[in-house]
C-alpha atoms as a PDB file:
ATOM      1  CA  UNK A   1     -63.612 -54.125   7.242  1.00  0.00           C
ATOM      2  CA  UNK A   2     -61.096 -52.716   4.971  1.00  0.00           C
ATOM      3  CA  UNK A   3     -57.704 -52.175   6.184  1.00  0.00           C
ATOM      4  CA  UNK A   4     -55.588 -48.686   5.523  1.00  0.00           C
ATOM      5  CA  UNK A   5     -52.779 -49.443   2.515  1.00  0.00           C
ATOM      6  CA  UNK A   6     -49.880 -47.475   2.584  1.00  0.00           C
ATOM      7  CA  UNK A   7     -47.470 -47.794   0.576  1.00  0.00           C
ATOM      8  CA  UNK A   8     -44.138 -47.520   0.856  1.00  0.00           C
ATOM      9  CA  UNK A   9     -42.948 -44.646  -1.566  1.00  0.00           C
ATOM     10  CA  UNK A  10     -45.866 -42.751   0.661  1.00  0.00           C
ATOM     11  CA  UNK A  11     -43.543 -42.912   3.783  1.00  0.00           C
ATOM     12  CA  UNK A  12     -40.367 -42.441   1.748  1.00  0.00           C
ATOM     13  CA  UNK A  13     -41.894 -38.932   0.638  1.00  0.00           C
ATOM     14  CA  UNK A  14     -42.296 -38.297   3.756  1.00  0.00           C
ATOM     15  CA  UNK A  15     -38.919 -39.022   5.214  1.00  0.00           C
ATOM     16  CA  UNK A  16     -37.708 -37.089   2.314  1.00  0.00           C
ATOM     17  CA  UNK A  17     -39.468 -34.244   2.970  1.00  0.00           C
ATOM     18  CA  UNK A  18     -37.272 -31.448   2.556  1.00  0.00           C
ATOM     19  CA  UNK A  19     -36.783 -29.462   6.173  1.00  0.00           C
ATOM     20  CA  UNK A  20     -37.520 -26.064   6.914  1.00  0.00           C
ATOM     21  CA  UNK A  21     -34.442 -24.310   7.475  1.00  0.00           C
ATOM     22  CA  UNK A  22     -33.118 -21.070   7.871  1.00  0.00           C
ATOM     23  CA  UNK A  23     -31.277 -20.691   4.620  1.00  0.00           C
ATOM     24  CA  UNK A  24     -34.117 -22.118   2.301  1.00  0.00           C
ATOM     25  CA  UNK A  25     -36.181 -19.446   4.500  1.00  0.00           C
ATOM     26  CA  UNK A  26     -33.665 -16.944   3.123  1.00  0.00           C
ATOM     27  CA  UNK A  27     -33.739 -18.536  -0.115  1.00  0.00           C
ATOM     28  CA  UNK A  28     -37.656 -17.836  -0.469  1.00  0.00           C
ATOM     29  CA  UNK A  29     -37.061 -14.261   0.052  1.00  0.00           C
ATOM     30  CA  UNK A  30     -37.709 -11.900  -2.539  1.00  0.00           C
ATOM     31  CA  UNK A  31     -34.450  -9.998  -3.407  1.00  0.00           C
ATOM     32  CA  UNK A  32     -35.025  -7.011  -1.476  1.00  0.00           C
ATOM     33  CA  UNK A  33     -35.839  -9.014   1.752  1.00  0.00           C
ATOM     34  CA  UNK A  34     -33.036 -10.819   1.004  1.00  0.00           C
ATOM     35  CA  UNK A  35     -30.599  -7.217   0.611  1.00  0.00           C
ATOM     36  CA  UNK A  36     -31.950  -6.102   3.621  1.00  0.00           C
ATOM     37  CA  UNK A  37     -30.903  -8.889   5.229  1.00  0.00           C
ATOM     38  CA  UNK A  38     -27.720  -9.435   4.203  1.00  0.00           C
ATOM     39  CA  UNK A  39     -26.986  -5.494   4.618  1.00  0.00           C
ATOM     40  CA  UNK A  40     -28.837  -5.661   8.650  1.00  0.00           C
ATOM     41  CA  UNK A  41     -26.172  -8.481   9.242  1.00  0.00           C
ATOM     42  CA  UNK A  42     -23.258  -6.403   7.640  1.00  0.00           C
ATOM     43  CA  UNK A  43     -24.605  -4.076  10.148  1.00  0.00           C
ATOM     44  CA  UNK A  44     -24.540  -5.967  13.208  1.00  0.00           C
ATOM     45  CA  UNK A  45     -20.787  -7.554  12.529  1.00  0.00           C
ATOM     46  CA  UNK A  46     -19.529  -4.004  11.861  1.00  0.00           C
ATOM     47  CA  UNK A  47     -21.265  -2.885  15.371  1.00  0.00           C
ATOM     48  CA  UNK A  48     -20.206  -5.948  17.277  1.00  0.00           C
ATOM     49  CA  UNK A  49     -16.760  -5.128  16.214  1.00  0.00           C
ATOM     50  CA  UNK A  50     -16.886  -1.228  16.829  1.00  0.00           C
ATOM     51  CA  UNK A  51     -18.564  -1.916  20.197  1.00  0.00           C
ATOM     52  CA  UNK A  52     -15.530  -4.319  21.208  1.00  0.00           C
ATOM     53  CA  UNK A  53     -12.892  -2.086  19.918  1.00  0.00           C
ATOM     54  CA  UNK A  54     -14.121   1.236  21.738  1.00  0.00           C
ATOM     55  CA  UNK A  55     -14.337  -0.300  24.796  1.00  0.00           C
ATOM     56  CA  UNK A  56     -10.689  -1.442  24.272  1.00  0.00           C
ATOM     57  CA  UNK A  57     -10.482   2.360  23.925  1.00  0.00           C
ATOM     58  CA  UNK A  58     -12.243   3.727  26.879  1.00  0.00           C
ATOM     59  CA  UNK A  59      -9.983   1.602  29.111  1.00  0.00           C
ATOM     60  CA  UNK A  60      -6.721   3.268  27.546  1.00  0.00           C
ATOM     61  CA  UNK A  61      -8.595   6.124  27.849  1.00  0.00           C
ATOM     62  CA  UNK A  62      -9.191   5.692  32.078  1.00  0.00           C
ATOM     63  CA  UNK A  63      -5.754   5.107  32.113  1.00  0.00           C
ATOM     64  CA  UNK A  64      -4.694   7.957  30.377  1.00  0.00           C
ATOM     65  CA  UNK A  65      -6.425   9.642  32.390  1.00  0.00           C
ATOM     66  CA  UNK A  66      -5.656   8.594  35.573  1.00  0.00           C
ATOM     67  CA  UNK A  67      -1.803   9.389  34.562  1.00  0.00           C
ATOM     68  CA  UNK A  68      -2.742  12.842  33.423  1.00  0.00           C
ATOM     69  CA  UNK A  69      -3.903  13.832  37.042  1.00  0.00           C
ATOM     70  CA  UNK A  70      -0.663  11.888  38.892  1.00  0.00           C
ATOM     71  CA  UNK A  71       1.678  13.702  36.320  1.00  0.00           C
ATOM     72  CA  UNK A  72      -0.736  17.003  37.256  1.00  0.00           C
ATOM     73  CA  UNK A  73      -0.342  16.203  41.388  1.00  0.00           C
ATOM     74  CA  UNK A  74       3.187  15.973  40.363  1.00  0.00           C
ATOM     75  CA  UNK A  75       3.337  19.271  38.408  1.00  0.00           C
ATOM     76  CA  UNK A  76       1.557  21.183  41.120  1.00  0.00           C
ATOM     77  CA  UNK A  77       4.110  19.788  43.880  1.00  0.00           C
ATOM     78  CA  UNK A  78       7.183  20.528  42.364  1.00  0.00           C
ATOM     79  CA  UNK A  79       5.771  24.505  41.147  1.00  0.00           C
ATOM     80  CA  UNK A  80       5.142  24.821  44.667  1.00  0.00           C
ATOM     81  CA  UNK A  81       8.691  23.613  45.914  1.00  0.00           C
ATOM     82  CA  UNK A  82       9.689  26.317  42.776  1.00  0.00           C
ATOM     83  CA  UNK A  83       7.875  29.095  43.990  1.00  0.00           C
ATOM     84  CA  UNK A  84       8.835  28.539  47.842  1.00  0.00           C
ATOM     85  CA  UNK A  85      12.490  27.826  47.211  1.00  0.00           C
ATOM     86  CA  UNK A  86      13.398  31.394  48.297  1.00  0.00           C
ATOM     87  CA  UNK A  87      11.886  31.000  51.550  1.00  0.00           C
ATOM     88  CA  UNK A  88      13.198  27.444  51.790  1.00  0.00           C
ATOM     89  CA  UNK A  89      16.955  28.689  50.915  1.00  0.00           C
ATOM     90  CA  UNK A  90      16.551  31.667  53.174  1.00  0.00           C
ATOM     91  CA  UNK A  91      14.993  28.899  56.164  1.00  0.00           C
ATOM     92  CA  UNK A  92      18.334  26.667  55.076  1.00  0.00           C
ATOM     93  CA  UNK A  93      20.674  30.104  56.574  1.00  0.00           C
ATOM     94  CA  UNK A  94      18.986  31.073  59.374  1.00  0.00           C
ATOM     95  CA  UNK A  95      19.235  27.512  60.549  1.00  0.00           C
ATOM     96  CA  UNK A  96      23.123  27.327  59.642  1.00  0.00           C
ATOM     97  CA  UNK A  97      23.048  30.407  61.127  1.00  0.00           C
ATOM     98  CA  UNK A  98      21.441  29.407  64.548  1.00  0.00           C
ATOM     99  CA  UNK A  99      23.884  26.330  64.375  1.00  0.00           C
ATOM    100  CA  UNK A 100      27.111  28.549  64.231  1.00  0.00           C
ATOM    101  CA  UNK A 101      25.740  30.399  67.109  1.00  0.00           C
ATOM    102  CA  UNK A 102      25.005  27.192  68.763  1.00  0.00           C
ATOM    103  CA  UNK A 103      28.379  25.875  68.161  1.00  0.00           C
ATOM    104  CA  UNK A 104      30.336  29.167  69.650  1.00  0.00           C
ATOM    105  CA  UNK A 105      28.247  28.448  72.865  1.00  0.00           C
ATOM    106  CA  UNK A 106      30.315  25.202  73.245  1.00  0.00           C
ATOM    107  CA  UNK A 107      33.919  24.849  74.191  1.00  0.00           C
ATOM    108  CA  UNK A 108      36.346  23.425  72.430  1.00  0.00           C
ATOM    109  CA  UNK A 109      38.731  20.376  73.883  1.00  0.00           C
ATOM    110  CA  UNK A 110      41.443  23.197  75.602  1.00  0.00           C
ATOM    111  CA  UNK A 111      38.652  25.475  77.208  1.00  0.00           C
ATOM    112  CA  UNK A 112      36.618  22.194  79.158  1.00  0.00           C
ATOM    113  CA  UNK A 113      39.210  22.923  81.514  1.00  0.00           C
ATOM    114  CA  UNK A 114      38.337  26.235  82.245  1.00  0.00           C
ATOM    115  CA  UNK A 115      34.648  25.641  81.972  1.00  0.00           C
ATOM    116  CA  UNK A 116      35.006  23.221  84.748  1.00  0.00           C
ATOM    117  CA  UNK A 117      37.169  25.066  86.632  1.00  0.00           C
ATOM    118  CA  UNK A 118      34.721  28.149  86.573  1.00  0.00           C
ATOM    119  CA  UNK A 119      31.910  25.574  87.854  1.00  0.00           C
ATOM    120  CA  UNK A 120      33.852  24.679  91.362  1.00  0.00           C
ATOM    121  CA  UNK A 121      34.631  28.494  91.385  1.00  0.00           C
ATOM    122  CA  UNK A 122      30.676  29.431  91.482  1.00  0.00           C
ATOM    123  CA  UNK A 123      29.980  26.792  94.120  1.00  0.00           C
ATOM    124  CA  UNK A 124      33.194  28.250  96.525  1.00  0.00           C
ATOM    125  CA  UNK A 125      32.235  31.600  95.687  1.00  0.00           C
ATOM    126  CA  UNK A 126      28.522  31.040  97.612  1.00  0.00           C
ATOM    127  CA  UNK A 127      30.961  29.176 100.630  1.00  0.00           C
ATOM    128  CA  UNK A 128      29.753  25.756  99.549  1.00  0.00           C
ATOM    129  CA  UNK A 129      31.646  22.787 100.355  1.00  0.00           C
ATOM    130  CA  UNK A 130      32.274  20.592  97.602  1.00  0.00           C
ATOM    131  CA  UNK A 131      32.432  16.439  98.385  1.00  0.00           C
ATOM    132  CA  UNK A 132      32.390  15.139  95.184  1.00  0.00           C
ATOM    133  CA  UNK A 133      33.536  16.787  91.648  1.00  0.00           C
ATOM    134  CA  UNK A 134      33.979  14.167  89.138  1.00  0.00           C
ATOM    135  CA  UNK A 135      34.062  14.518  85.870  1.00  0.00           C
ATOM    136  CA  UNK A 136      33.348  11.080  83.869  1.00  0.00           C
ATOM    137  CA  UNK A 137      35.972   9.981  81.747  1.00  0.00           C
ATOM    138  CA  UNK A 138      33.905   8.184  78.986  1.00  0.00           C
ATOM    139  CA  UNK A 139      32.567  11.409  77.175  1.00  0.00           C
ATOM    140  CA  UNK A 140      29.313  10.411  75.015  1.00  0.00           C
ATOM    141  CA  UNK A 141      30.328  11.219  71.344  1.00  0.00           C
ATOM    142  CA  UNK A 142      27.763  12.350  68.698  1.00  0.00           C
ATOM    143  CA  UNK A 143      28.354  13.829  65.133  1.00  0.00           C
ATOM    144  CA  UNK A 144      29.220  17.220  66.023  1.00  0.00           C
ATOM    145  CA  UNK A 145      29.715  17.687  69.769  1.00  0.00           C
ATOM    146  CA  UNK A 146      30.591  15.540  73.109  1.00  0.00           C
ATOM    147  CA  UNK A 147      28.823  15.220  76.160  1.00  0.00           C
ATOM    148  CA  UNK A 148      30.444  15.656  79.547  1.00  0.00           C
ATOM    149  CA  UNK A 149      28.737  14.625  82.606  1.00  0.00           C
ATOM    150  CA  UNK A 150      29.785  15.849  85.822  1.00  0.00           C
ATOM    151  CA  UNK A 151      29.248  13.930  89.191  1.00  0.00           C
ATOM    152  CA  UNK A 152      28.531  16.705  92.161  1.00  0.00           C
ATOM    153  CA  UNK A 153      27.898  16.948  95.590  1.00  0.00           C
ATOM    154  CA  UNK A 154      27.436  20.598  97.760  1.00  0.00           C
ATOM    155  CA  UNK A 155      27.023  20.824 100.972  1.00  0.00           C
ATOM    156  CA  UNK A 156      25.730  24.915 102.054  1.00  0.00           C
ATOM    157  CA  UNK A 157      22.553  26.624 103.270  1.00  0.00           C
ATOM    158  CA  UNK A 158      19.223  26.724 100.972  1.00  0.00           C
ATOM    159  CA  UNK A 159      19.976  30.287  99.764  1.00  0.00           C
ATOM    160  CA  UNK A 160      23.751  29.295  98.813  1.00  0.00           C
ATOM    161  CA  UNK A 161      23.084  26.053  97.046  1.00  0.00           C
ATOM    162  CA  UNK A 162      19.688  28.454  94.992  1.00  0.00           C
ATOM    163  CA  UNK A 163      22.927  31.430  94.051  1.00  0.00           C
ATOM    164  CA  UNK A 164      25.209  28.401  93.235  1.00  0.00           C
ATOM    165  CA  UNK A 165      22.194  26.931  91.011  1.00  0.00           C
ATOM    166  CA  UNK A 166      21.669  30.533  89.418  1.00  0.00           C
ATOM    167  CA  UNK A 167      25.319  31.113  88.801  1.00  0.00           C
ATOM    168  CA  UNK A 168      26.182  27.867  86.802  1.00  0.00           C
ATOM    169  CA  UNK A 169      22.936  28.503  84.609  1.00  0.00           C
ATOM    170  CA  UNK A 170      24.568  32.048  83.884  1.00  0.00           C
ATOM    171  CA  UNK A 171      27.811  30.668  83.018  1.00  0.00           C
ATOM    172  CA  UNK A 172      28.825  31.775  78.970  1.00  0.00           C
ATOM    173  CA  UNK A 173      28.895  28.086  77.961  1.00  0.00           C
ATOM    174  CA  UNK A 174      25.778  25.403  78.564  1.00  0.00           C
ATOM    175  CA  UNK A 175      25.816  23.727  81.366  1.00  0.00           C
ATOM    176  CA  UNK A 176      22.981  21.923  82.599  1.00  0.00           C
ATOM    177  CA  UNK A 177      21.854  20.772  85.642  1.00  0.00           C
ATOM    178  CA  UNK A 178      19.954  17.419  86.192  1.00  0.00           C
ATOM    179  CA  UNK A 179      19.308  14.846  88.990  1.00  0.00           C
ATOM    180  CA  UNK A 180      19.273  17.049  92.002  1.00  0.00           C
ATOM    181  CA  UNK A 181      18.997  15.204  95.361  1.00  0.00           C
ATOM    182  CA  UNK A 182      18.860  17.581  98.539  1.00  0.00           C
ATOM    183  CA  UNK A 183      19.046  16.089 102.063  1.00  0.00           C
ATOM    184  CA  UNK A 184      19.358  17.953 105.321  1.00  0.00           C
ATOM    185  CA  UNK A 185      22.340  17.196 107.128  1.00  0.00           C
ATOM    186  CA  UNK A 186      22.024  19.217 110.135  1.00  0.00           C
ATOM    187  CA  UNK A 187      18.336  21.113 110.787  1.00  0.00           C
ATOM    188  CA  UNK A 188      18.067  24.842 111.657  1.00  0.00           C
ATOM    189  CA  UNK A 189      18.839  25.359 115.421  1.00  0.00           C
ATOM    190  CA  UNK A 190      19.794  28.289 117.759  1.00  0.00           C
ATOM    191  CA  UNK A 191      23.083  28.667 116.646  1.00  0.00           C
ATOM    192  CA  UNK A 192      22.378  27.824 113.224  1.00  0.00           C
ATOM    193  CA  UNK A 193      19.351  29.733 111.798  1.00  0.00           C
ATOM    194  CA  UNK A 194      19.640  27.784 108.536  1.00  0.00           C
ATOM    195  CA  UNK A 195      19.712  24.421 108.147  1.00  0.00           C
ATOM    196  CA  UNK A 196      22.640  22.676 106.218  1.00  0.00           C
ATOM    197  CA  UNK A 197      21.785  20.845 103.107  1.00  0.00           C
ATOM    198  CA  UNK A 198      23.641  18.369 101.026  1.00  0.00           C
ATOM    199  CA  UNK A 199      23.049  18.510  97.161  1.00  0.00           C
ATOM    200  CA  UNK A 200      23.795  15.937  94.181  1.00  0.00           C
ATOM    201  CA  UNK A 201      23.339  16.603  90.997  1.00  0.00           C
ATOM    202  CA  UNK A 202      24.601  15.637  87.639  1.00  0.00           C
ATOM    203  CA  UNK A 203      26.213  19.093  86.177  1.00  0.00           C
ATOM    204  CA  UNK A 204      26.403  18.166  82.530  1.00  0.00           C
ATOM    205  CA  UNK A 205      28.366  20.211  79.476  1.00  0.00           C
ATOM    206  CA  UNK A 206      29.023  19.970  76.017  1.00  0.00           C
ATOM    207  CA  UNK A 207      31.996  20.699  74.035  1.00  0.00           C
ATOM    208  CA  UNK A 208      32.246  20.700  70.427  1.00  0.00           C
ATOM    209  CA  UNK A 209      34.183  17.779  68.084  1.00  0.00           C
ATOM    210  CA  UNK A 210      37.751  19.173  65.941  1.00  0.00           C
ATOM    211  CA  UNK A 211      37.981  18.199  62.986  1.00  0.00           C
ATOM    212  CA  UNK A 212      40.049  15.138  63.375  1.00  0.00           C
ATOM    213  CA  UNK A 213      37.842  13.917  65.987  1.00  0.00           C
ATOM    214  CA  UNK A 214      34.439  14.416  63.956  1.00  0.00           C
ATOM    215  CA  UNK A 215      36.367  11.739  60.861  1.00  0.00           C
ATOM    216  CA  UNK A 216      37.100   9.705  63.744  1.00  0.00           C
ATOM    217  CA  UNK A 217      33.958   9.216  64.310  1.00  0.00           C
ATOM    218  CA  UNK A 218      31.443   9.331  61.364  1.00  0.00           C
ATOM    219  CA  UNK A 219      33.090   5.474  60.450  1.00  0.00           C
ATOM    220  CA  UNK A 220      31.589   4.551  63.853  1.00  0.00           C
ATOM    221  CA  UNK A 221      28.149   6.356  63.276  1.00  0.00           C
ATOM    222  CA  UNK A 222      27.881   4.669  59.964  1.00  0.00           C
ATOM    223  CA  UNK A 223      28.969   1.253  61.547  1.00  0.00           C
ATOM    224  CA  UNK A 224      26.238   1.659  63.895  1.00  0.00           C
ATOM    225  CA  UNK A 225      23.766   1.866  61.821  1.00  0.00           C
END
């Protein structure tokens, strides 16, 4: 039996064997193989590149974009507040108008007196009795006018206390009524053919600030808040 011999430069050939890689593939290229290939990878790096840097783009684009129609919604507001600032100035009178009316309708300070004077003088001039007429000293104060509640109790017939009612709501400055709690004191009988009621009610009026008395109290308003 004869046994295999190898030698030993055999298996170094071997080892040495040179491996196939990519750049010896390249190498055994002809030179227009090899052109193409070196221009197809030009190629690709140029497009990788490109591809990275428009996309870079498109996102400033979006945002551009997205500012143009913002700075349009803003555009579009403000024309309108342009073309309707006729209507708005015109709007801006009529309710300084309506105010000044408003504010003629109150009394001042000196005339609160008269105002509540000519509020007893519609409940005596029905024949109504008058229990209680008390006006509270602790006015409530805001910006431009005072409140004045008044405390009252009538005692007269159904039909007086609905004339006494109508008369106050008639009266040239506002006055209104609020709270109004009727009892019968003494039913309808033979010798009285309408019963006698007994009325409370909060009678409340308003009075516009001077001017020393509105600075006297915008510190407070803005303390407040």
């Amino acid at each position: 039996m004869k046994i295999p011999f190898f030698s030993k430069s055999d298996d170094q050939e071997h080892e040495s064997a040179p491996s196939n890689t990519l750049s010896d593939s390249i190498g055994r290229l002809s030179p227009l193989n090899r052109g193409l290939a070196m221009v197809a990878a030009f190629i690709l790096t140029l497009f990788m590149g490109y591809y990275f840097d428009l996309s870079s783009s498109f996102d400033s684009l979006d945002a551009g974009r997205a500012q143009e129609e913002q700075l349009k919604e803003s555009f579009l507001s403000k024309k309108a507040q342009a073309v309707n600032l006729g209507a708005y100035k015109k709007q801006l009178k009529d309710i300084q108008t309506t105010f000044s009316t408003l504010l003629r309708e109150l009394p001042n300070k000196s005339e609160m007196d008269d105002l509540l004077n000519g509020i007893n003088q519609a409940g005596l001039g029905h024949g109504l009795q008058f229990d209680l007429f008390r006006p509270d000293p602790n006015e409530k104060i805001s910006e431009f006018y005072a409140e004045q509640p008044v405390s009252i109790r009538v005692e007269g017939s159904y039909a007086d206390l609905g004339a006494f009612t109508e008369d106050v709501s008639r009266l040239p400055r506002i006055v209104n009524l609020d709270g109004l709690n009727i009892n019968i004191i003494q039913p309808a009988s033979k010798t009285n053919a309408q019963a006698k009621l007994s009325m409370d009610a909060t009678a409340r009026t308003y009075r516009y600030l001077d001017a020393n008395e509105m600075a006297r109290s915008k510190p407070a308003d803005k303390g407040g808040k």
